[in-house]
Protein backbone atom coordinates (compact mmCIF):
# COMPACT_ATOMS: atom_id res chain seq x y z
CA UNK A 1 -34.24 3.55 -8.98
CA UNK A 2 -36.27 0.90 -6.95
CA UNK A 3 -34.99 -0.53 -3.99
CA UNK A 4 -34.58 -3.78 -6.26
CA UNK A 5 -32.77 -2.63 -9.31
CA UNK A 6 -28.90 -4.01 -9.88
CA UNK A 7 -26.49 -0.82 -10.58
CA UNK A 8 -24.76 -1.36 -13.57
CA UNK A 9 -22.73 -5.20 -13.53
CA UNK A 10 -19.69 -4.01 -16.21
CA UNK A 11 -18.21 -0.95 -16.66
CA UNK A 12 -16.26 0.47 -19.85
CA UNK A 13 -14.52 3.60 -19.00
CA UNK A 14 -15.78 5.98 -20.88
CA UNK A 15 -15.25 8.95 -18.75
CA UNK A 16 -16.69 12.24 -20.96
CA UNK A 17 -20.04 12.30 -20.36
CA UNK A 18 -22.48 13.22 -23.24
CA UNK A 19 -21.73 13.50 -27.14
CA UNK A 20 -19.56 15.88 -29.10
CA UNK A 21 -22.06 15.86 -31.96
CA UNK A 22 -25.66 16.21 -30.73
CA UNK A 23 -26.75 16.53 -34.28
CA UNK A 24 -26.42 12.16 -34.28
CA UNK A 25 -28.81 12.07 -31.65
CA UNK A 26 -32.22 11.85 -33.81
CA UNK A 27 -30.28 8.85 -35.72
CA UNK A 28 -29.32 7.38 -32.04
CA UNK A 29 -32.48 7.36 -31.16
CA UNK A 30 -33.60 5.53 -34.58
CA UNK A 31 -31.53 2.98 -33.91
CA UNK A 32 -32.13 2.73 -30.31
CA UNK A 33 -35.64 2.13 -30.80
CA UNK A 34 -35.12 -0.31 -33.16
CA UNK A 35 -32.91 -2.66 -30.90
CA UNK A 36 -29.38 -0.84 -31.27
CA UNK A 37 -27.16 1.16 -29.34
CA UNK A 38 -23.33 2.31 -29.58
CA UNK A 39 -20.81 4.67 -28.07
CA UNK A 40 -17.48 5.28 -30.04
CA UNK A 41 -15.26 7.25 -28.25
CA UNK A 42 -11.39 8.60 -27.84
CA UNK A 43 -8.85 8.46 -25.25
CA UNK A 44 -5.78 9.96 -25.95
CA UNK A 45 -2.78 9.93 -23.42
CA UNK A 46 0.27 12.11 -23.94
CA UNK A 47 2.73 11.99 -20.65
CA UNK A 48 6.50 12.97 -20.47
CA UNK A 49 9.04 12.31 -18.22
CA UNK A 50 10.77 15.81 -16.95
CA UNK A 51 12.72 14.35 -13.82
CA UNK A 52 14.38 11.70 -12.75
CA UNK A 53 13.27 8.04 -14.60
CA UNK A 54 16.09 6.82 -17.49
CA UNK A 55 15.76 9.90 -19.50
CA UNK A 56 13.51 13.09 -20.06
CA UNK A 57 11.19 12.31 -22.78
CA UNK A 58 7.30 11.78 -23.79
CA UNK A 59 5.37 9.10 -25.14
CA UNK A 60 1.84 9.12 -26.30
CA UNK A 61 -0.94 6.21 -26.31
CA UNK A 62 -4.63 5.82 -27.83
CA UNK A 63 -7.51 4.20 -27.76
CA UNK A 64 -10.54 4.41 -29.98
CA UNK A 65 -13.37 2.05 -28.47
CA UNK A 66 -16.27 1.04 -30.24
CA UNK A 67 -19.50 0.16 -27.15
CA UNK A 68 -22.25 -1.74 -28.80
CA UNK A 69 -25.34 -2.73 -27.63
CA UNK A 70 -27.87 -5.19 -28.69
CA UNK A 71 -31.57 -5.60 -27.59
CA UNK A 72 -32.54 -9.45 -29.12
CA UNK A 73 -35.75 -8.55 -27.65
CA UNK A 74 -36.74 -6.16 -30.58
CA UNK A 75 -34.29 -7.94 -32.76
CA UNK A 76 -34.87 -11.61 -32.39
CA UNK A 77 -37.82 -11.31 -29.66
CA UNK A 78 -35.82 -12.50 -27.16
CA UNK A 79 -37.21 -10.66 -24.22
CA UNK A 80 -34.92 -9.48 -21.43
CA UNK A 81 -31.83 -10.87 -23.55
CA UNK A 82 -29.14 -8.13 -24.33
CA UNK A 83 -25.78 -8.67 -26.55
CA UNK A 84 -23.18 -6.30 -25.66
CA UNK A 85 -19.65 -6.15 -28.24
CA UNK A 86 -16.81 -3.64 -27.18
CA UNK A 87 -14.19 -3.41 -29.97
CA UNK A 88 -10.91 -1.07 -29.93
CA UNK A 89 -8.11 -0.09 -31.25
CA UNK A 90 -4.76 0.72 -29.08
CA UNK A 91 -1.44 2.03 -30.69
CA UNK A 92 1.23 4.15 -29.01
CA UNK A 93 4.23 3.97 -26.50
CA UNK A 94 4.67 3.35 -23.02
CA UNK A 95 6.12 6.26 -21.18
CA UNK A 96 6.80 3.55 -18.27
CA UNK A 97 9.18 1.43 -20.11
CA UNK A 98 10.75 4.24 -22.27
CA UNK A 99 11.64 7.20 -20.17
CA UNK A 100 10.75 6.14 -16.51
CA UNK A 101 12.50 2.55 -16.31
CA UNK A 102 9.80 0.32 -14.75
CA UNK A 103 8.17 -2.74 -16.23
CA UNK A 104 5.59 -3.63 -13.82
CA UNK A 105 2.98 -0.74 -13.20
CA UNK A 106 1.90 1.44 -16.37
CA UNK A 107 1.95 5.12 -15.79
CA UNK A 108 -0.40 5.68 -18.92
CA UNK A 109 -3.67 3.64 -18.80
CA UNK A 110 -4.24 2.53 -22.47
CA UNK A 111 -0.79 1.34 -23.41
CA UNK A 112 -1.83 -1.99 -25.18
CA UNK A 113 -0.68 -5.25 -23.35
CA UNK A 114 -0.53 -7.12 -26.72
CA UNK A 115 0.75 -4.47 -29.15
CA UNK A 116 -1.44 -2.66 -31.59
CA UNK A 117 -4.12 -4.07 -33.65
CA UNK A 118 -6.70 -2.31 -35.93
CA UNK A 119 -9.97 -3.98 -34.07
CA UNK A 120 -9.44 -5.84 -31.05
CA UNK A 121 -12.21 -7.39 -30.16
CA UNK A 122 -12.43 -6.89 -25.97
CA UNK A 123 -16.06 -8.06 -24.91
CA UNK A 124 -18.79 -9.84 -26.37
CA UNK A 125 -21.17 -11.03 -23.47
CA UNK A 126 -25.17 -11.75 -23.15
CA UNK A 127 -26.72 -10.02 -20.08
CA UNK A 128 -30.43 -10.71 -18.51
CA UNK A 129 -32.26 -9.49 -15.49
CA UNK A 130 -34.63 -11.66 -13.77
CA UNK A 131 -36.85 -11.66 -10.55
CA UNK A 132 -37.70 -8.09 -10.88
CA UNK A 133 -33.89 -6.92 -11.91
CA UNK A 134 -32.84 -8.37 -8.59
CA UNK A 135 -30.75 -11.03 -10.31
CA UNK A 136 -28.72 -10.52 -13.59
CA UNK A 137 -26.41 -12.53 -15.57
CA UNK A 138 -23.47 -12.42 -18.13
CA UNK A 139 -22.11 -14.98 -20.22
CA UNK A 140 -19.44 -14.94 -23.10
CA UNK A 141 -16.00 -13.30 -23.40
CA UNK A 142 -15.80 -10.98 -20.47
CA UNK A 143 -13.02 -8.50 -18.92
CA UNK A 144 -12.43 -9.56 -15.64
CA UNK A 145 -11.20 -6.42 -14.04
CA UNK A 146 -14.17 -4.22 -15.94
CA UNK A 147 -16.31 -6.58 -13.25
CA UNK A 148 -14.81 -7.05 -10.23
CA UNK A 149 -12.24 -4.61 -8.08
CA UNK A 150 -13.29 -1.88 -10.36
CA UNK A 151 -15.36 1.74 -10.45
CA UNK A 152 -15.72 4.94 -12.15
CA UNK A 153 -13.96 6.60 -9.15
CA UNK A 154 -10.70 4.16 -10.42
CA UNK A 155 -10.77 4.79 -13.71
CA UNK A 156 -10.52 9.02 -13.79
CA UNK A 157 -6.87 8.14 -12.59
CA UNK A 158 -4.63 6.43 -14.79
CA UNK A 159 -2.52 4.39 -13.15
CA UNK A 160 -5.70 2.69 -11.71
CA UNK A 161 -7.99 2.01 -14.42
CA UNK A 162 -9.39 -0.43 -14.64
CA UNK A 163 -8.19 -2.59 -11.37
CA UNK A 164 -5.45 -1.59 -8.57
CA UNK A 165 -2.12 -2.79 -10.63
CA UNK A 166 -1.29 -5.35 -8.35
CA UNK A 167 -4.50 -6.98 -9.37
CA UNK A 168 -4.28 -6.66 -12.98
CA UNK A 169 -0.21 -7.27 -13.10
CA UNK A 170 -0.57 -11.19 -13.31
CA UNK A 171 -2.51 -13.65 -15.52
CA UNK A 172 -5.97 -14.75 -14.08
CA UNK A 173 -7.34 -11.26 -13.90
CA UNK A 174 -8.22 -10.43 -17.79
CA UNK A 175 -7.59 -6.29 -18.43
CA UNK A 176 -7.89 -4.49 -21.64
CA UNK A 177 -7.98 -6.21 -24.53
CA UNK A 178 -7.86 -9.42 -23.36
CA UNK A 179 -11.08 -11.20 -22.71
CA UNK A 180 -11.83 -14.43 -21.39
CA UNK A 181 -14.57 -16.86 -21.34
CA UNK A 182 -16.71 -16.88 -18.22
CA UNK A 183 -19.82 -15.57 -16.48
CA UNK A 184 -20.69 -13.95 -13.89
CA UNK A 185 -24.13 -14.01 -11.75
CA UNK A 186 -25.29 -10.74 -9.14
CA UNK A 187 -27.81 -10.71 -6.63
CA UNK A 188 -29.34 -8.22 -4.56
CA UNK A 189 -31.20 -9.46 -1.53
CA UNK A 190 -31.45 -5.93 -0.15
CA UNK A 191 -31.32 -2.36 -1.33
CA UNK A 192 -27.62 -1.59 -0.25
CA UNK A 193 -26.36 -5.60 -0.68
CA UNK A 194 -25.24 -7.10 -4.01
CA UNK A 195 -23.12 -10.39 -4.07
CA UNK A 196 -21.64 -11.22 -7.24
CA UNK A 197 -19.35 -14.41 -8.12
CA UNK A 198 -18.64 -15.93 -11.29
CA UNK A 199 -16.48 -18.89 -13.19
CA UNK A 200 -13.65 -17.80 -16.18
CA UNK A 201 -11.37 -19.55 -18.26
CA UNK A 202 -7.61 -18.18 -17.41
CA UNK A 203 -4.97 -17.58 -20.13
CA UNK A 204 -1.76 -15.27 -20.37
CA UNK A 205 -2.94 -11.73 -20.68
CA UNK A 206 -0.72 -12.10 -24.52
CA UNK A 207 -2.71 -15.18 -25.96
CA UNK A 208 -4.94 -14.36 -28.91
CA UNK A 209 -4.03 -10.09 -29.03
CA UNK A 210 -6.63 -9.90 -31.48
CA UNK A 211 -9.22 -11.31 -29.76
CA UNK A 212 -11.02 -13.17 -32.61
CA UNK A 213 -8.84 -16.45 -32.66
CA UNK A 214 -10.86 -17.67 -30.05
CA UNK A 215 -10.01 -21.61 -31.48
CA UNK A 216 -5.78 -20.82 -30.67
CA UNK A 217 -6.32 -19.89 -26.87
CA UNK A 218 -4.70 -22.11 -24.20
CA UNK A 219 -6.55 -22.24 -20.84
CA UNK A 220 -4.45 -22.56 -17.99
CA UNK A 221 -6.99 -23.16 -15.26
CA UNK A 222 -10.08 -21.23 -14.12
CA UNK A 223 -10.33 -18.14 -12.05
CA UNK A 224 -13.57 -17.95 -9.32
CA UNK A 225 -14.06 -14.26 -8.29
CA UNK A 226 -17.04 -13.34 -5.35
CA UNK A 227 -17.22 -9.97 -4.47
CA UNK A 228 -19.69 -8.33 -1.87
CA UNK A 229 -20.80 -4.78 -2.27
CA UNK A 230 -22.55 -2.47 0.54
CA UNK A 231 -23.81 0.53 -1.10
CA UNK A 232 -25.09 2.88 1.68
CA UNK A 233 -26.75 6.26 1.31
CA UNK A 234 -25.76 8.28 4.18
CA UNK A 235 -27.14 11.53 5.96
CA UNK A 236 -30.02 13.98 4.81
CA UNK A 237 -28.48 14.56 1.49
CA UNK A 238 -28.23 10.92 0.39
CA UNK A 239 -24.53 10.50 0.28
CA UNK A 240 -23.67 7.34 -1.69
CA UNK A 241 -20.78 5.03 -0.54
CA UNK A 242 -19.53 1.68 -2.52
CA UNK A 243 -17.56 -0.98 0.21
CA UNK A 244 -16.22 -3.66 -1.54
CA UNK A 245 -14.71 -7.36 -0.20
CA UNK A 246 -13.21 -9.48 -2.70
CA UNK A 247 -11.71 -12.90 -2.89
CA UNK A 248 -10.43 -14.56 -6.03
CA UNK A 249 -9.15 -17.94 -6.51
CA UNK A 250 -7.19 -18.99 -9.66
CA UNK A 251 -6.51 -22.68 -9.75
CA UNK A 252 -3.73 -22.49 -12.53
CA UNK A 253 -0.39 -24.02 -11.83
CA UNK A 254 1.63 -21.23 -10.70
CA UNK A 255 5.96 -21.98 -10.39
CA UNK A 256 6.82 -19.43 -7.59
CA UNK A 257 8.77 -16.30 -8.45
CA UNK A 258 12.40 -17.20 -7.48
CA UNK A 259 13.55 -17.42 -11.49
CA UNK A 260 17.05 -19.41 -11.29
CA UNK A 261 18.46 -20.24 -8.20
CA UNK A 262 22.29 -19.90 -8.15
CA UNK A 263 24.75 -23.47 -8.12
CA UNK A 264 25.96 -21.88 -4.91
CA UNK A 265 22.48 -21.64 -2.98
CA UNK A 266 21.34 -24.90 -4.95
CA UNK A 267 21.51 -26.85 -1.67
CA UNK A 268 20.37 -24.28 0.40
CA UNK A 269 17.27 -22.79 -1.34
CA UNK A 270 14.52 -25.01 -3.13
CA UNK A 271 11.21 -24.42 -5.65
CA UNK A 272 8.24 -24.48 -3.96
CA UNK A 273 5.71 -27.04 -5.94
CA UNK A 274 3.80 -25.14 -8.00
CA UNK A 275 0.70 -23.74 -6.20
CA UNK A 276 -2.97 -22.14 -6.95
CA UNK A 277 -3.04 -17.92 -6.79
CA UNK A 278 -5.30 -16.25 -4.48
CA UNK A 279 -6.01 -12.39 -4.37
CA UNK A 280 -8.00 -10.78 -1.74
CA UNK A 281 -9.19 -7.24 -1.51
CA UNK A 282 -11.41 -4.52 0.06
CA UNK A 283 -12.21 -1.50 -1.66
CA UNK A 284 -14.11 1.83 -0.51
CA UNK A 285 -15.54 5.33 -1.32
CA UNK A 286 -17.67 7.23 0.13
CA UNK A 287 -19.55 10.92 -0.98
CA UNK A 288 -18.39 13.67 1.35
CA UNK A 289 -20.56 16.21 -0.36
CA UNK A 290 -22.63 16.23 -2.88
CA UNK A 291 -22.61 19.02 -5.56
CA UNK A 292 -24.27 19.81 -8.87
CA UNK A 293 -27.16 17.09 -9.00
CA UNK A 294 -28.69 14.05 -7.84
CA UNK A 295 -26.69 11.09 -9.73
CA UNK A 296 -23.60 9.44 -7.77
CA UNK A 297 -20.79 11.24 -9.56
CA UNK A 298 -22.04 14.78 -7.82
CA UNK A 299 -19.92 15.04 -5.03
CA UNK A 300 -16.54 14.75 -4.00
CA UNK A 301 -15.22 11.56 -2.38
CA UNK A 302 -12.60 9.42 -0.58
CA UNK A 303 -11.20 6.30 -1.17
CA UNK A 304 -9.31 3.81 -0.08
CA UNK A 305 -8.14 0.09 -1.07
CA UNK A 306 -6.15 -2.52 -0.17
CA UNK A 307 -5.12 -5.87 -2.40
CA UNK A 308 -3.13 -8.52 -0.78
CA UNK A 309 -2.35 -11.71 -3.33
CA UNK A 310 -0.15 -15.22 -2.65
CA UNK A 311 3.00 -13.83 -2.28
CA UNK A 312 5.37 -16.67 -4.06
CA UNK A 313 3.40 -16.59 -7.19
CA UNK A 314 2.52 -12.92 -8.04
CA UNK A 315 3.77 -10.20 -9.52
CA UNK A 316 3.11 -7.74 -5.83
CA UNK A 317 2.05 -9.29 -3.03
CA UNK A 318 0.17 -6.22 -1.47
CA UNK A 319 -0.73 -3.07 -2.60
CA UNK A 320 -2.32 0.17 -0.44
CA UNK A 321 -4.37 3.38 -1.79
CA UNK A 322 -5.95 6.08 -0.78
CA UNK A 323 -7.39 9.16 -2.57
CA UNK A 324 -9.64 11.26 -3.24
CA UNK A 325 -11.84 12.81 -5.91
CA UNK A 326 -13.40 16.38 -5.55
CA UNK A 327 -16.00 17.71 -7.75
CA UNK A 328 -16.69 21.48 -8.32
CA UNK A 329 -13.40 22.65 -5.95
CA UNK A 330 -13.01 25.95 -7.66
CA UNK A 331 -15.68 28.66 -7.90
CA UNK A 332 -17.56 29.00 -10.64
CA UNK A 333 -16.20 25.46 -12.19
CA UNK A 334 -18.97 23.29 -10.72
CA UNK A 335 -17.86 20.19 -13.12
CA UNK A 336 -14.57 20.51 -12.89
CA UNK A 337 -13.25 17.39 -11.05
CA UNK A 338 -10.02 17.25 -9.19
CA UNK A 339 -8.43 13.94 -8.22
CA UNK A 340 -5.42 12.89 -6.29
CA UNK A 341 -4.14 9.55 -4.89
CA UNK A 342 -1.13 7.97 -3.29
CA UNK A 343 -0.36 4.15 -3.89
CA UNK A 344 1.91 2.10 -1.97
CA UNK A 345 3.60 -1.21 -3.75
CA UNK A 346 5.28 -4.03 -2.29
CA UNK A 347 6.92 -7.07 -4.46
CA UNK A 348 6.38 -10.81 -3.93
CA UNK A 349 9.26 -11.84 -1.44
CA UNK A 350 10.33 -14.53 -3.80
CA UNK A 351 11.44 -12.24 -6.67
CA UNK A 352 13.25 -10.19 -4.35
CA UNK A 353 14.69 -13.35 -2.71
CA UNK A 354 15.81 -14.77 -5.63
CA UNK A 355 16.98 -11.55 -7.27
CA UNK A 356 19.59 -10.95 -4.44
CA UNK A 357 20.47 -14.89 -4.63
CA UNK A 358 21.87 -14.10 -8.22
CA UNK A 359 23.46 -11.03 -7.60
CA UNK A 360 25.61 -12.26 -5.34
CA UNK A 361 26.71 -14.70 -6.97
CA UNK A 362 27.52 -12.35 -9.78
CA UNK A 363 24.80 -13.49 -12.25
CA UNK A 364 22.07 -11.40 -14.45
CA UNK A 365 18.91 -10.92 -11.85
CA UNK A 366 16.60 -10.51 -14.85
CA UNK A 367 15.85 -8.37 -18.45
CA UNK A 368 15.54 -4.71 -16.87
CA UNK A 369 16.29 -5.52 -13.62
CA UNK A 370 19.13 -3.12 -11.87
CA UNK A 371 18.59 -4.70 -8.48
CA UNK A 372 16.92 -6.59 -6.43
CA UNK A 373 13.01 -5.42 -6.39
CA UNK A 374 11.34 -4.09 -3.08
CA UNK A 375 8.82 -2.06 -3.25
CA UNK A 376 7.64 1.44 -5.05
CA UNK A 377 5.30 3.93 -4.62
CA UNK A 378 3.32 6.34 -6.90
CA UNK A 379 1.82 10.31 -6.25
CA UNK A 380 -0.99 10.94 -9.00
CA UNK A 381 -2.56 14.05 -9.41
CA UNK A 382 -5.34 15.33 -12.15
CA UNK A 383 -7.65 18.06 -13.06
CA UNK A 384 -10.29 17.14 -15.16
CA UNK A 385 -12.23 20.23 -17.42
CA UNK A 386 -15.33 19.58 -19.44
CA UNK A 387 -14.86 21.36 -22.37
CA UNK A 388 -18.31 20.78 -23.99
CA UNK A 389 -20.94 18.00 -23.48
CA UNK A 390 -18.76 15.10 -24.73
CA UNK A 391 -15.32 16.33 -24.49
CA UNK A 392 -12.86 16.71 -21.56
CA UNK A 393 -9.67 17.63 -21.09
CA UNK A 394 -7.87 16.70 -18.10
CA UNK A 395 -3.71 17.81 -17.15
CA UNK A 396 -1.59 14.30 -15.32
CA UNK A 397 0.69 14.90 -12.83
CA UNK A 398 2.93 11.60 -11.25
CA UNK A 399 5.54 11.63 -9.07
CA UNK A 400 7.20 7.82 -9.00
CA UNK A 401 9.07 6.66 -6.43
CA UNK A 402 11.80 4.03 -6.73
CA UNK A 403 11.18 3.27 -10.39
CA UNK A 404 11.70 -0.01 -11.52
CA UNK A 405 11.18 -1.24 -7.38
CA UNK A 406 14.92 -0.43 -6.78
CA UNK A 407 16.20 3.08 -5.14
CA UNK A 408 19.29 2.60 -8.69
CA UNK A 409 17.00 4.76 -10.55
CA UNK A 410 15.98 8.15 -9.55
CA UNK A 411 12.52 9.38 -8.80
CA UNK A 412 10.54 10.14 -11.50
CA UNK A 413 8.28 13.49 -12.55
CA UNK A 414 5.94 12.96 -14.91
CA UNK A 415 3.37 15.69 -16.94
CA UNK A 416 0.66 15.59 -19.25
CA UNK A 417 -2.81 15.84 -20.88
CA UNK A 418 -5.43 13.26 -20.62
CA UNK A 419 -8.25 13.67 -24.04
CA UNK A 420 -11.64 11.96 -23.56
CA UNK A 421 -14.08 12.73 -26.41
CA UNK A 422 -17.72 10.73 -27.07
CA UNK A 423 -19.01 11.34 -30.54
């Protein structure tokens, strides 16, 4: 890589590296010369509750994803000009909402937002490099959190793909397979520096499931997203490290997160006008060894985050993490990968204020709601095996604390088996 070159700008996890079916690879390359590449690939998600929660119980998701891309250089002779098109399809359950009892963080990853649909479409985006790849662009229907706040390192755990949860909880910050219209420009004035910002339409994360009725969408405001990375290589053995700060500004009309205040309190609690969201975060990992090979997944490494957003119109005002993810721990299993990470949650004030408001005065505090919301916290644990070039398989473990942000329900202990397969 030259000390110019932009790392990759979007990222679709795709975590199996390599094809099940080498025998395509003559056709890939056919293609590939010709202007046209593709990945389809599986993610199956099967996770039960055996502990605590509102009842013992599994529940399985999917996600077939369809990666396309398109060189207009050899197609159209568009030089430098690339068309990328993700389409999916999600179907499944939820083990969150039907066996644990919380409705705010999703202990499977590819539970679909909008319900199921045949062929979502999630991205379709033009990219170009200029000035020596040390500017790049992208412009169309975009997945916010697939460009900002996001990694690889995230997205082998589940709870965290592809942004922290109190990031991708509230409207603004587009997440699987919602897309929104926007762009985003990087630059890289120095080997270990690239700034990236960008403009995007914002509309609830449930308008236009499909993602082809682009013409029934309702834009709420615009979300502006800047994000500075320092990528370091450290030591003698060129240990990579990825230190992210963030800031985001939504400019949609947000009504704060009281929900209806009581007759009683009526004259002694008021609505704040409605008010802009902002979301702030740093983000870092660094390689603590490095182990079979010279790319930036060989290693094991720590990380850490923290996301702090305007706490009278979000979902959680701050969130904490910190992890790690260990390559090649056992002998004799030198691509094994073993990850584990602990994630603190705390709720916007306002919903808890307003939650204990109604309670005492004897009235519903919401759909699902068993008391007033505080705060939660999450254990996740995995072991990933590749089976075969193309396919791994990779046993969840979560332990969930104060599900559903109350202490009503009890801890839950959750198991199960992670499938990634490339064809």
């Amino acid at each position: 890589m030259r000390r110019s070159d932009l790392t990759a700008g979007y990222y679709v996890p795709a975590e199996a590296f390599g094809h099940i079916a080498p025998q395509l690879s003559p056709y890939r390359n056919w293609l590939a010369e010709r202007g046209f590449s593709f990945e389809f690939s599986y993610k199956g998600e099967a996770m039960a509750n055996v502990g605590g929660g509102i009842s013992k119980g599994m529940s399985y998701a999917h996600e077939l994803t369809f990666n396309t891309r398109w060189d207009l250089g050899r197609l159209l002779g568009l030089d430098g000009w690339i068309l990328h098109a993700v389409m999916m399809e999600r179907a499944g359950r939820e083990v969150s909402y039907d066996h644990v009892g919380d409705h705010h963080i999703l202990l499977s990853e590819v539970y679909s937002l909008s319900g199921h649909a045949a062929a979502h479409l999630a991205d379709i985006y033009l990219e170009k490099s200029f000035f020596n790849n040390r500017l790049n662009i992208n412009i169309g229907r975009i997945t916010l959190t697939h460009t900002y706040a996001t990694s690889v390192l995230l997205c082998t755990f589940m709870v965290q793909c592809s942004a922290p949860p109190a990031i991708k909880a509230d409207e603004g910050w587009s997440v699987y397979p919602k897309a929104n219209w926007g762009g985003t420009v990087r630059f890289k004035p120095t080997r270990d520096l690239t700034l990236r910002t960008g403009v995007y339409r914002v509309g609830a994360l449930t308008e236009n499931p499909s993602g082809w009725a682009w013409g029934s969408e309702k834009s709420t405001g615009i979300m502006l997203p800047i994000e500075l990375t320092w990528e370091p290589f450290i030591g003698p053995d060129n240990l990579p490290g990825h230190y992210k700060l963030g800031f985001a500004h939504d400019t949609s009309p947000y009504a704060d997160r009281l929900g209806t205040i009581p007759a009683m309190f009526a004259k002694e609690v008021f609505h704040d006008a409605t008010k802009p969201r902002d979301t702030f975060y740093i983000e870092a990992d660094q390689m603590v060894y490095r182990k079979g090979g010279q790319h930036q997944m060989a290693g094991g490494y720590i990380l850490a985050g923290y996301v702090h957003n305007t706490p009278s119109v979000s979902t959680f005002s701050d969130q904490v993490y910190v992890g790690a993810s260990l390559l090649g721990i056992i002998p004799h299993r030198p691509f094994d990968r073993f990850g584990v990470m602990y994630s603190y949650y705390q709720m916007s004030p306002a919903i808890t204020l307003g939650q204990r408001l109604r309670q005492l005065a004897g009235m519903s505090m919401g759909a699902f709601v068993n008391g007033p919301q505080t705060h939660s916290a999450i254990l996740e644990a995995y072991y990933g095996v590749p089976i075969r070039p193309g396919l791994v398989l990779q046993p969840e473990f979560e332990y969930m604390m104060r599900p559903g942000q109350t202490s009503v329900i009890p801890n839950a202990t959750l198991v199960g088996l992670k499938v990634l397969g490339n064809l």
